[in-house]
PDB file of N, CA and C in Angstrom:
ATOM      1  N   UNK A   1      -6.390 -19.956 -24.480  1.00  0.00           N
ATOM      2  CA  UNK A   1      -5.637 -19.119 -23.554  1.00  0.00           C
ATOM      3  C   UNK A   1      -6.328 -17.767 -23.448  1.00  0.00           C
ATOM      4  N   UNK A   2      -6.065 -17.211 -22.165  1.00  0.00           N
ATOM      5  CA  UNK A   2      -6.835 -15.897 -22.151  1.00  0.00           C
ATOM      6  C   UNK A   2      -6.012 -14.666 -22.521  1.00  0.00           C
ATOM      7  N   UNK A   3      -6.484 -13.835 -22.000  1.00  0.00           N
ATOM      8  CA  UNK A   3      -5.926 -12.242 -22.402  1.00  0.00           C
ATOM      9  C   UNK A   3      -5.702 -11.537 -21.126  1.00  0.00           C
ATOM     10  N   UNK A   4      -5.110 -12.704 -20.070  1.00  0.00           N
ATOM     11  CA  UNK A   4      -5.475 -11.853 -18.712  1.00  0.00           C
ATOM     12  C   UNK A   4      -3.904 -11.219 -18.729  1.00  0.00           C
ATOM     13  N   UNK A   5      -3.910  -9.938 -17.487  1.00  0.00           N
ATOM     14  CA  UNK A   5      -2.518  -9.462 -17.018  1.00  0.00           C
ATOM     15  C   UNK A   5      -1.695 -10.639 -16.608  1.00  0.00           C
ATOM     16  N   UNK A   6       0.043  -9.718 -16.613  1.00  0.00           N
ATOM     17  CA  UNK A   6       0.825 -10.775 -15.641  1.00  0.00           C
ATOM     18  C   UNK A   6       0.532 -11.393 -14.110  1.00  0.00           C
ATOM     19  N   UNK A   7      -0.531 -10.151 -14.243  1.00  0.00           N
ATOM     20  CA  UNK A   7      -0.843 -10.355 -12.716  1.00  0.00           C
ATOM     21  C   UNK A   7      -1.865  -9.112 -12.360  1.00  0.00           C
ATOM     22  N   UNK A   8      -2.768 -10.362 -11.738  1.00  0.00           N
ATOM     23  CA  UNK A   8      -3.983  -9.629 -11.537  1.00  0.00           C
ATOM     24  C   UNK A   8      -4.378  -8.300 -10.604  1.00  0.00           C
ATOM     25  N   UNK A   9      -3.305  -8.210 -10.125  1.00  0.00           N
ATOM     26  CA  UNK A   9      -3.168  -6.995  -8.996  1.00  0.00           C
ATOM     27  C   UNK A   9      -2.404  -6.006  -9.309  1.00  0.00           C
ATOM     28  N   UNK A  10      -1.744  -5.726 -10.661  1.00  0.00           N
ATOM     29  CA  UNK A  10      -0.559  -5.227 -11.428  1.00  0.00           C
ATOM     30  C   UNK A  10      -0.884  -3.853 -11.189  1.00  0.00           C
ATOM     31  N   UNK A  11      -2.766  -3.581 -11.563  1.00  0.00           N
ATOM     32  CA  UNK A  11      -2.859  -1.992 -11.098  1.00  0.00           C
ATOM     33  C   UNK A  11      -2.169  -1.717  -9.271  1.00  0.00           C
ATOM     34  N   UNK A  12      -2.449  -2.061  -8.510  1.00  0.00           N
ATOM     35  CA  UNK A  12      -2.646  -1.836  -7.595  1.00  0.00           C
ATOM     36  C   UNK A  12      -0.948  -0.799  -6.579  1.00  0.00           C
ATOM     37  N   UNK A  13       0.326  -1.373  -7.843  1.00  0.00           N
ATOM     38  CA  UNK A  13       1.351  -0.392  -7.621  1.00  0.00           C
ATOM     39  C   UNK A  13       0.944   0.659  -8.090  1.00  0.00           C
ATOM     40  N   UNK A  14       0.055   1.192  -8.832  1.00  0.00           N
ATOM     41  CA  UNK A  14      -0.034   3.015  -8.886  1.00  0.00           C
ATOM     42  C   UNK A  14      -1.057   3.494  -8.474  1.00  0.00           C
ATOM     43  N   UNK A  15      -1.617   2.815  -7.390  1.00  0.00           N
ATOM     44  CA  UNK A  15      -2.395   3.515  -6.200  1.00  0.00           C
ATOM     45  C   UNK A  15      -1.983   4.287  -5.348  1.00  0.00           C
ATOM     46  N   UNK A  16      -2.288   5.345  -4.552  1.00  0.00           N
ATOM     47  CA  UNK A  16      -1.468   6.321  -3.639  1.00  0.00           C
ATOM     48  C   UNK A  16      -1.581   5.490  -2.476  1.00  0.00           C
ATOM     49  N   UNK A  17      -1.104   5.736  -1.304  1.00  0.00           N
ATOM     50  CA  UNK A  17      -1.261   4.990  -0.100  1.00  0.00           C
ATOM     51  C   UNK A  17      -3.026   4.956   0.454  1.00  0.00           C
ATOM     52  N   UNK A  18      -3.609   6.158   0.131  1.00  0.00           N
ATOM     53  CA  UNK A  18      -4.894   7.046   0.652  1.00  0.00           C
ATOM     54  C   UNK A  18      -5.968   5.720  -0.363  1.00  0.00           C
ATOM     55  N   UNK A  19      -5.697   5.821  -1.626  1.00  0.00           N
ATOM     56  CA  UNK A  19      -6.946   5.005  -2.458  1.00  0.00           C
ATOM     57  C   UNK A  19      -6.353   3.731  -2.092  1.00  0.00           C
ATOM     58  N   UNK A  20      -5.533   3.002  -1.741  1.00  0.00           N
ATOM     59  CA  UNK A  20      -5.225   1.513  -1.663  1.00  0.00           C
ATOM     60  C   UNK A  20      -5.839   1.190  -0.109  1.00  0.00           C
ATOM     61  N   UNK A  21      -5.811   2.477   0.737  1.00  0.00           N
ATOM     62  CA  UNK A  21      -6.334   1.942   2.135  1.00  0.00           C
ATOM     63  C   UNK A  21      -8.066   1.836   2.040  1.00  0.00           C
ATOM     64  N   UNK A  22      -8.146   2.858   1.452  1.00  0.00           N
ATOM     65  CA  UNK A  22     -10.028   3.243   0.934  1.00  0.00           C
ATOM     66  C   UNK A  22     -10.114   1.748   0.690  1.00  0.00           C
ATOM     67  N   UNK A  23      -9.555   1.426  -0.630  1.00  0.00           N
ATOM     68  CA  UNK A  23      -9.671  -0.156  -1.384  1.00  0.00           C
ATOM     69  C   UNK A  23      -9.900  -1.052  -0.176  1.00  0.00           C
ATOM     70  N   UNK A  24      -8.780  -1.268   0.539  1.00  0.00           N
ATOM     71  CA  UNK A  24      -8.637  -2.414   1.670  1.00  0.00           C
ATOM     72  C   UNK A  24      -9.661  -2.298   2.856  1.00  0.00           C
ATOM     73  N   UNK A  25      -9.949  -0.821   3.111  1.00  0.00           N
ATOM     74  CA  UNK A  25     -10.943  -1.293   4.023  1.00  0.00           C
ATOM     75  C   UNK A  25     -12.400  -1.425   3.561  1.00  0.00           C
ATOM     76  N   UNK A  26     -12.551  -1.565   2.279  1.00  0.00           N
ATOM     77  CA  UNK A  26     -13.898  -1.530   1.633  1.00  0.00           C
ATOM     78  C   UNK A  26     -13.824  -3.255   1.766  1.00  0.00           C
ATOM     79  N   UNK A  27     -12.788  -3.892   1.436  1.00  0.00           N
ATOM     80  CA  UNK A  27     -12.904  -5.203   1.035  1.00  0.00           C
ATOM     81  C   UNK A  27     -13.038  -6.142   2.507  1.00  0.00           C
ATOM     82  N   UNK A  28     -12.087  -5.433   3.924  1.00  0.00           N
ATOM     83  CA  UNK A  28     -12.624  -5.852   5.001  1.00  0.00           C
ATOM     84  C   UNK A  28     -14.450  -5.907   5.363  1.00  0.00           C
ATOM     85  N   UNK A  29     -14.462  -5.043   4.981  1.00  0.00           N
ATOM     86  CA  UNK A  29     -15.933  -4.519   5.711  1.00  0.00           C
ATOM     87  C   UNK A  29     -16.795  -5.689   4.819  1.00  0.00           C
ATOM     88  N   UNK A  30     -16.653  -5.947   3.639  1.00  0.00           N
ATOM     89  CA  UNK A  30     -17.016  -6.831   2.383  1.00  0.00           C
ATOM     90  C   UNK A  30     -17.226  -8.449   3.015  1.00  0.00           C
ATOM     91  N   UNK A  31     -15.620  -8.504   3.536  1.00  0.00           N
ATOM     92  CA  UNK A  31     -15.781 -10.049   4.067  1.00  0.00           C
ATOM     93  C   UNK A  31     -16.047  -9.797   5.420  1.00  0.00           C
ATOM     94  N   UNK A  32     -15.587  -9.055   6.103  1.00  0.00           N
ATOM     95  CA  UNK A  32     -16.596  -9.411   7.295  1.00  0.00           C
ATOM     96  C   UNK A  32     -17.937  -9.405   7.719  1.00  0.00           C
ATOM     97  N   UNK A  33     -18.975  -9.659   6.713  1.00  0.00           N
ATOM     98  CA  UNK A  33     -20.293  -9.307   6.602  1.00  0.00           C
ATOM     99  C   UNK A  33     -20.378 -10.357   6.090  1.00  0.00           C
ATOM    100  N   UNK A  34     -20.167 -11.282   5.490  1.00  0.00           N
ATOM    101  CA  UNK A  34     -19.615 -12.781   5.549  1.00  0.00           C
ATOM    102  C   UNK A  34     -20.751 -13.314   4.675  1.00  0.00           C
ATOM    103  N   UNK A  35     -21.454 -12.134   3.843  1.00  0.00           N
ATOM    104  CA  UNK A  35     -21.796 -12.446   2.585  1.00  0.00           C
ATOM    105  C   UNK A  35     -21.971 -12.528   1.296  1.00  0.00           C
ATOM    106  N   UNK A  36     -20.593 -12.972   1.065  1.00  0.00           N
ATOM    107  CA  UNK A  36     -19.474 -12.705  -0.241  1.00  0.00           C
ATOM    108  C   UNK A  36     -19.363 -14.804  -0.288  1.00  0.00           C
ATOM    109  N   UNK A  37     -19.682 -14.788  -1.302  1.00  0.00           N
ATOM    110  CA  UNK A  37     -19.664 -15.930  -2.513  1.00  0.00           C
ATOM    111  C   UNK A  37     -17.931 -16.902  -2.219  1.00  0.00           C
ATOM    112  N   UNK A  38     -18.104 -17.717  -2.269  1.00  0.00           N
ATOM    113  CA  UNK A  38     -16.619 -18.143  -1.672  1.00  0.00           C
ATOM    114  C   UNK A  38     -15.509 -17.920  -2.613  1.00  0.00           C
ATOM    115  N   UNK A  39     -15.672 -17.865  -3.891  1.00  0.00           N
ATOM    116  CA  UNK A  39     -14.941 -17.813  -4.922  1.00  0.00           C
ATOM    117  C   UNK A  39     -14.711 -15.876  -5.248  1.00  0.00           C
ATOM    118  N   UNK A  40     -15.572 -15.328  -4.456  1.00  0.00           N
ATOM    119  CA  UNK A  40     -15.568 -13.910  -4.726  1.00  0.00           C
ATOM    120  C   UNK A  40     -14.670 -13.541  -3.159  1.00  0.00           C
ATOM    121  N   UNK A  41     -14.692 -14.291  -2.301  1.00  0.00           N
ATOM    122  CA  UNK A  41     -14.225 -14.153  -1.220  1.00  0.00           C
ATOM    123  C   UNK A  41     -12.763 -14.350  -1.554  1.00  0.00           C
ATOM    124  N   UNK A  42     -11.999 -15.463  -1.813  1.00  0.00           N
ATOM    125  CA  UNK A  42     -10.647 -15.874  -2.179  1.00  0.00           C
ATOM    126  C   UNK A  42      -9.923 -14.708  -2.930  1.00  0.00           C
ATOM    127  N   UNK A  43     -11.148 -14.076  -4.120  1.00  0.00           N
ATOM    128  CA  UNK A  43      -9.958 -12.954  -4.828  1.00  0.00           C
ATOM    129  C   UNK A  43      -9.951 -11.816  -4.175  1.00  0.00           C
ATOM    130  N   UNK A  44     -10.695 -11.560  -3.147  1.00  0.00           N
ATOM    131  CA  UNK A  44     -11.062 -10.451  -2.453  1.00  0.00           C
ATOM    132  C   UNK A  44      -9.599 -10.272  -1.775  1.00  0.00           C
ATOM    133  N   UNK A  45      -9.695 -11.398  -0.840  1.00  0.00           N
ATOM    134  CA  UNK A  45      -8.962 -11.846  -0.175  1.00  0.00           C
ATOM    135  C   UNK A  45      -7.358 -11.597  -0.615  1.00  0.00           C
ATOM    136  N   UNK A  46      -7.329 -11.954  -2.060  1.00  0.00           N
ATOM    137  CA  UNK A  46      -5.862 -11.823  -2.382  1.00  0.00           C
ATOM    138  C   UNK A  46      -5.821 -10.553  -2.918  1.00  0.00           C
ATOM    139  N   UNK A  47      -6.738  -9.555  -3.296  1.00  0.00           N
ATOM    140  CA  UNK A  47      -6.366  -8.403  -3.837  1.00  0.00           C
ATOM    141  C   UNK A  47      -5.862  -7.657  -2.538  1.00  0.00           C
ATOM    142  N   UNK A  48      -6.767  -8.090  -1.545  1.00  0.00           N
ATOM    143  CA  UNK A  48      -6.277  -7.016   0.103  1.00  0.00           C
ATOM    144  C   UNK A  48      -5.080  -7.275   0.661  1.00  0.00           C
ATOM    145  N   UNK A  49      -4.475  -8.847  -0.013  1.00  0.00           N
ATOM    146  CA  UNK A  49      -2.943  -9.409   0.629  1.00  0.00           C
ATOM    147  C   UNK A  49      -2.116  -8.170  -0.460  1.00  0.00           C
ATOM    148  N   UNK A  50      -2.393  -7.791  -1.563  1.00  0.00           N
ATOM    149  CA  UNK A  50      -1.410  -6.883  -2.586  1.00  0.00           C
ATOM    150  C   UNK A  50      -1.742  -5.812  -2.205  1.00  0.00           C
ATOM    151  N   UNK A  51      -2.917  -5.057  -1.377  1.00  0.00           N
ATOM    152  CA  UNK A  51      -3.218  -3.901  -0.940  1.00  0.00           C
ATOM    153  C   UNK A  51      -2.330  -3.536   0.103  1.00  0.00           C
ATOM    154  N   UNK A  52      -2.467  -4.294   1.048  1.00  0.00           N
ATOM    155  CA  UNK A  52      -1.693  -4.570   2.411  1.00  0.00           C
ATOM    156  C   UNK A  52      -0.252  -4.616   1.844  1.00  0.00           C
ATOM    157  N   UNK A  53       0.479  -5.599   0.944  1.00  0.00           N
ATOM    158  CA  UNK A  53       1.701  -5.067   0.888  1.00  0.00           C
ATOM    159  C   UNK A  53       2.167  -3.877   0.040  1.00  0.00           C
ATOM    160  N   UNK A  54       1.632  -2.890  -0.557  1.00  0.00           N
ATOM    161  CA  UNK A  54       1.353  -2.434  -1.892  1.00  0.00           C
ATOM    162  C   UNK A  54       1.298  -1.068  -0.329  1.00  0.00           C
ATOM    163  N   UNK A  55       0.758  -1.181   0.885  1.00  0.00           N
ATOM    164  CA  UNK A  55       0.714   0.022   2.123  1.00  0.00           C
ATOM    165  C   UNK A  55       1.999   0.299   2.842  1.00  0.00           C
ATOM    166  N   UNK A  56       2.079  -1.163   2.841  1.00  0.00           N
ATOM    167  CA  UNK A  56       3.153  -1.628   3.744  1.00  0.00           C
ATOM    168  C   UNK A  56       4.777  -0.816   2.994  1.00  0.00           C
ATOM    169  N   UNK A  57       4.602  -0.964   1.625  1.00  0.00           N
ATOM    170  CA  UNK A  57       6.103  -0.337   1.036  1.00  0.00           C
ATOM    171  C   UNK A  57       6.070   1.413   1.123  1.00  0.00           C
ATOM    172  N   UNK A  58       4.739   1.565   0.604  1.00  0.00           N
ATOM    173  CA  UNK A  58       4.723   3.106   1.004  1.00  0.00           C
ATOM    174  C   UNK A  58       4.826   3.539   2.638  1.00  0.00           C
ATOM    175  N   UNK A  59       4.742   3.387   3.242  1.00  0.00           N
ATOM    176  CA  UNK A  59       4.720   3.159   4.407  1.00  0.00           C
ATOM    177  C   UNK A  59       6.424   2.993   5.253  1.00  0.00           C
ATOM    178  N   UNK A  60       7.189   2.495   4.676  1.00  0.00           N
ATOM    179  CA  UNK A  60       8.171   2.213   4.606  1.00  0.00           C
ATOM    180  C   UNK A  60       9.115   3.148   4.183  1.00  0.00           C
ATOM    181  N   UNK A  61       8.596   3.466   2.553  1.00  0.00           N
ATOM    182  CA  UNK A  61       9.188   4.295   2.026  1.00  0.00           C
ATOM    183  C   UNK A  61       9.307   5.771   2.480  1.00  0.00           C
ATOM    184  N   UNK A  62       7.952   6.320   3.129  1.00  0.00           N
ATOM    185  CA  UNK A  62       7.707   7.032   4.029  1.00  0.00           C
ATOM    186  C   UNK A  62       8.606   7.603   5.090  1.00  0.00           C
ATOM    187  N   UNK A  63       8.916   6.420   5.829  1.00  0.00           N
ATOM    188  CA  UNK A  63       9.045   6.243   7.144  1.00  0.00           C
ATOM    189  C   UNK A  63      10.798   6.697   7.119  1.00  0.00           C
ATOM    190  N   UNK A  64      11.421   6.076   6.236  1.00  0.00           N
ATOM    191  CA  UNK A  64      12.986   6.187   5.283  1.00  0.00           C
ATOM    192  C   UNK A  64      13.315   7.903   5.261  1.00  0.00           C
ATOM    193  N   UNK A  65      12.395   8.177   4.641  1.00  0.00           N
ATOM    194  CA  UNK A  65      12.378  10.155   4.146  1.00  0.00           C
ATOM    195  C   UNK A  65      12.189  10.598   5.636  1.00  0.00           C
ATOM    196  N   UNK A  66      11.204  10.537   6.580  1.00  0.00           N
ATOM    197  CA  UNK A  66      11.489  11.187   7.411  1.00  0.00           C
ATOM    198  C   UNK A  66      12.789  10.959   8.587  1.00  0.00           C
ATOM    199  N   UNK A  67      12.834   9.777   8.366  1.00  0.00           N
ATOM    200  CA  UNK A  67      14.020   9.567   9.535  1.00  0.00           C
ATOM    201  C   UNK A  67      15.161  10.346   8.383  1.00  0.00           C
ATOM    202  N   UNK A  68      15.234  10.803   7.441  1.00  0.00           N
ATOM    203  CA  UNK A  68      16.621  11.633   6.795  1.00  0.00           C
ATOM    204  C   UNK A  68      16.298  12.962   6.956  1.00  0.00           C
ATOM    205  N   UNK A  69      15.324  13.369   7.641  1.00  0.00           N
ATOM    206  CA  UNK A  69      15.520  14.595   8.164  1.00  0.00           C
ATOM    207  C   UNK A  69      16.624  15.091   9.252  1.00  0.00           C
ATOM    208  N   UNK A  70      17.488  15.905   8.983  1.00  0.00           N
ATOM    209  CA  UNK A  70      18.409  16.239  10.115  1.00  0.00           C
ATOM    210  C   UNK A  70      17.915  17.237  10.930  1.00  0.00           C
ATOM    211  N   UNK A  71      18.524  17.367  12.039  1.00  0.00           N
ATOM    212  CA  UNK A  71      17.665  18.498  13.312  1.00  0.00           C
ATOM    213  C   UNK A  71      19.310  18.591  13.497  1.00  0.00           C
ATOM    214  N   UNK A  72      19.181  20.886  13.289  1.00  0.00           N
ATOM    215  CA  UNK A  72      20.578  21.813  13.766  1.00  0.00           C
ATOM    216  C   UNK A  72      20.682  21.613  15.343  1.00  0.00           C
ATOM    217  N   UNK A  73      21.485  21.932  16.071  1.00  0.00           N
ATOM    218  CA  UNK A  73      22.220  21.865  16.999  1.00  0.00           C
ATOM    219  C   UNK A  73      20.945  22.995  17.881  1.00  0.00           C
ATOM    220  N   UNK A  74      20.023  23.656  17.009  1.00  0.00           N
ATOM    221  CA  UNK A  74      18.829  24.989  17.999  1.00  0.00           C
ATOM    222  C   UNK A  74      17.304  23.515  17.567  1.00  0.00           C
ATOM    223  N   UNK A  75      17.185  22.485  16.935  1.00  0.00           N
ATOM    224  CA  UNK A  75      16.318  21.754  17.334  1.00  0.00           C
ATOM    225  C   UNK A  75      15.071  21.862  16.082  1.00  0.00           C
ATOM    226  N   UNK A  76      15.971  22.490  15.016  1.00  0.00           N
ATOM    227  CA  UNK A  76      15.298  22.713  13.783  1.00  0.00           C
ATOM    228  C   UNK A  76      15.740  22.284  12.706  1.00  0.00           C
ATOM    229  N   UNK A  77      14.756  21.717  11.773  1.00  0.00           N
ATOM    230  CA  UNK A  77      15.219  20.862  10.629  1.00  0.00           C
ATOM    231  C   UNK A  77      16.675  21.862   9.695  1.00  0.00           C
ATOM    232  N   UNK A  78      17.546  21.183   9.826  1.00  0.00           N
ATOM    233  CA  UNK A  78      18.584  21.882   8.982  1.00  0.00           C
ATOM    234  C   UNK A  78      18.767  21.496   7.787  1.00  0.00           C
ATOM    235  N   UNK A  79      18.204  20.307   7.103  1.00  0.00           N
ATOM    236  CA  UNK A  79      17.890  20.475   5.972  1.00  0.00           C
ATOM    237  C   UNK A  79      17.798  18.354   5.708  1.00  0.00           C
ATOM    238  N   UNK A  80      17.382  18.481   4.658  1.00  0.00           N
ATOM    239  CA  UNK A  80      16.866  16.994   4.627  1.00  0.00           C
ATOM    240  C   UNK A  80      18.159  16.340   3.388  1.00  0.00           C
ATOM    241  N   UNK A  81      18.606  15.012   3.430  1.00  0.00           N
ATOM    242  CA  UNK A  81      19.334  14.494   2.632  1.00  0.00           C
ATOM    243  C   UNK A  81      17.804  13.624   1.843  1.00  0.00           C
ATOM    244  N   UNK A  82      18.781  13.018   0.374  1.00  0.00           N
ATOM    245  CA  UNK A  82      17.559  12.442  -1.079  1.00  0.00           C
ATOM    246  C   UNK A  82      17.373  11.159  -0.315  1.00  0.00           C
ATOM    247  N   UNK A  83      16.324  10.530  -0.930  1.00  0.00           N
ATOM    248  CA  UNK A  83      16.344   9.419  -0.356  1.00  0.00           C
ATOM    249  C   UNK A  83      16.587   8.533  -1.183  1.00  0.00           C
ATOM    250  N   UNK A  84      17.740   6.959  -0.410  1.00  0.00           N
ATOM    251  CA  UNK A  84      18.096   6.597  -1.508  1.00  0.00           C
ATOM    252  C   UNK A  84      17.155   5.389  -1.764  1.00  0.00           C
ATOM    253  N   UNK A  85      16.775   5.581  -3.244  1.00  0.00           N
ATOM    254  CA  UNK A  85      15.969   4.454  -3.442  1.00  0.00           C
ATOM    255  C   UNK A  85      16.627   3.833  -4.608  1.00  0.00           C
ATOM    256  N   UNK A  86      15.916   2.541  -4.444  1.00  0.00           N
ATOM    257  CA  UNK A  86      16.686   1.342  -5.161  1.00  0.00           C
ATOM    258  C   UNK A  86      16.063   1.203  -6.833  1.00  0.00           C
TER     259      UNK A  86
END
C-alpha cells in the first residue's frame, strides 16, 4: 500500500482564485500542444477538472458578497451585510 493523500488534488482548496487560474491555464496550454504522454495527459486533465471547480466556488463565493452589498436611497453603498457561509 502506498503513502498517497486522500486525494490527490487535496492541495488545490488553499489556492487563491489568481494561483489556481495561473495553474489551469498552464495545464491548457500543456494539453493543447498535444505533446503530453497519455498517462501524463489523464492527470493533467483531472487536476484542471479540481482547478476549474476549486474557481468555480470562489467565484461563487465572490459573486454571494457582492450581491450583499446594499445601495442608500442617494445610490451609495450603505453598508454591506456578513456573508452567510456554510
Amino acid at each position: 500500500m502506498t503513502d498517497q493523500p486522500a486525494s490527490p488534488h487535496a492541495d488545490v482548496k488553499s489556492l487563491t482564485f489568481e494561483k489556481a487560474l495561473a495553474e489551469l491555464e498552464q495545464i491548457v496550454t500543456k494539453l493543447e500542444r498535444g505533446d503530453v504522454p497519455l498517462e501524463e495527459s489523464i492527470a493533467a486533465y483531472e487536476r484542471g477538472e479540481a482547478l476549474k471547480a476549486h474557481c468555480s466556488r470562489l467565484l461563487s463565493a465572490a459573486e454571494a458578497r457582492v450581491e450583499k452589498i446594499r445601495l442608500g436611497a442617494d445610490g451609495q453603498p450603505a453598508g454591506t451585510e456578513p456573508l452567510d457561509v456554510d
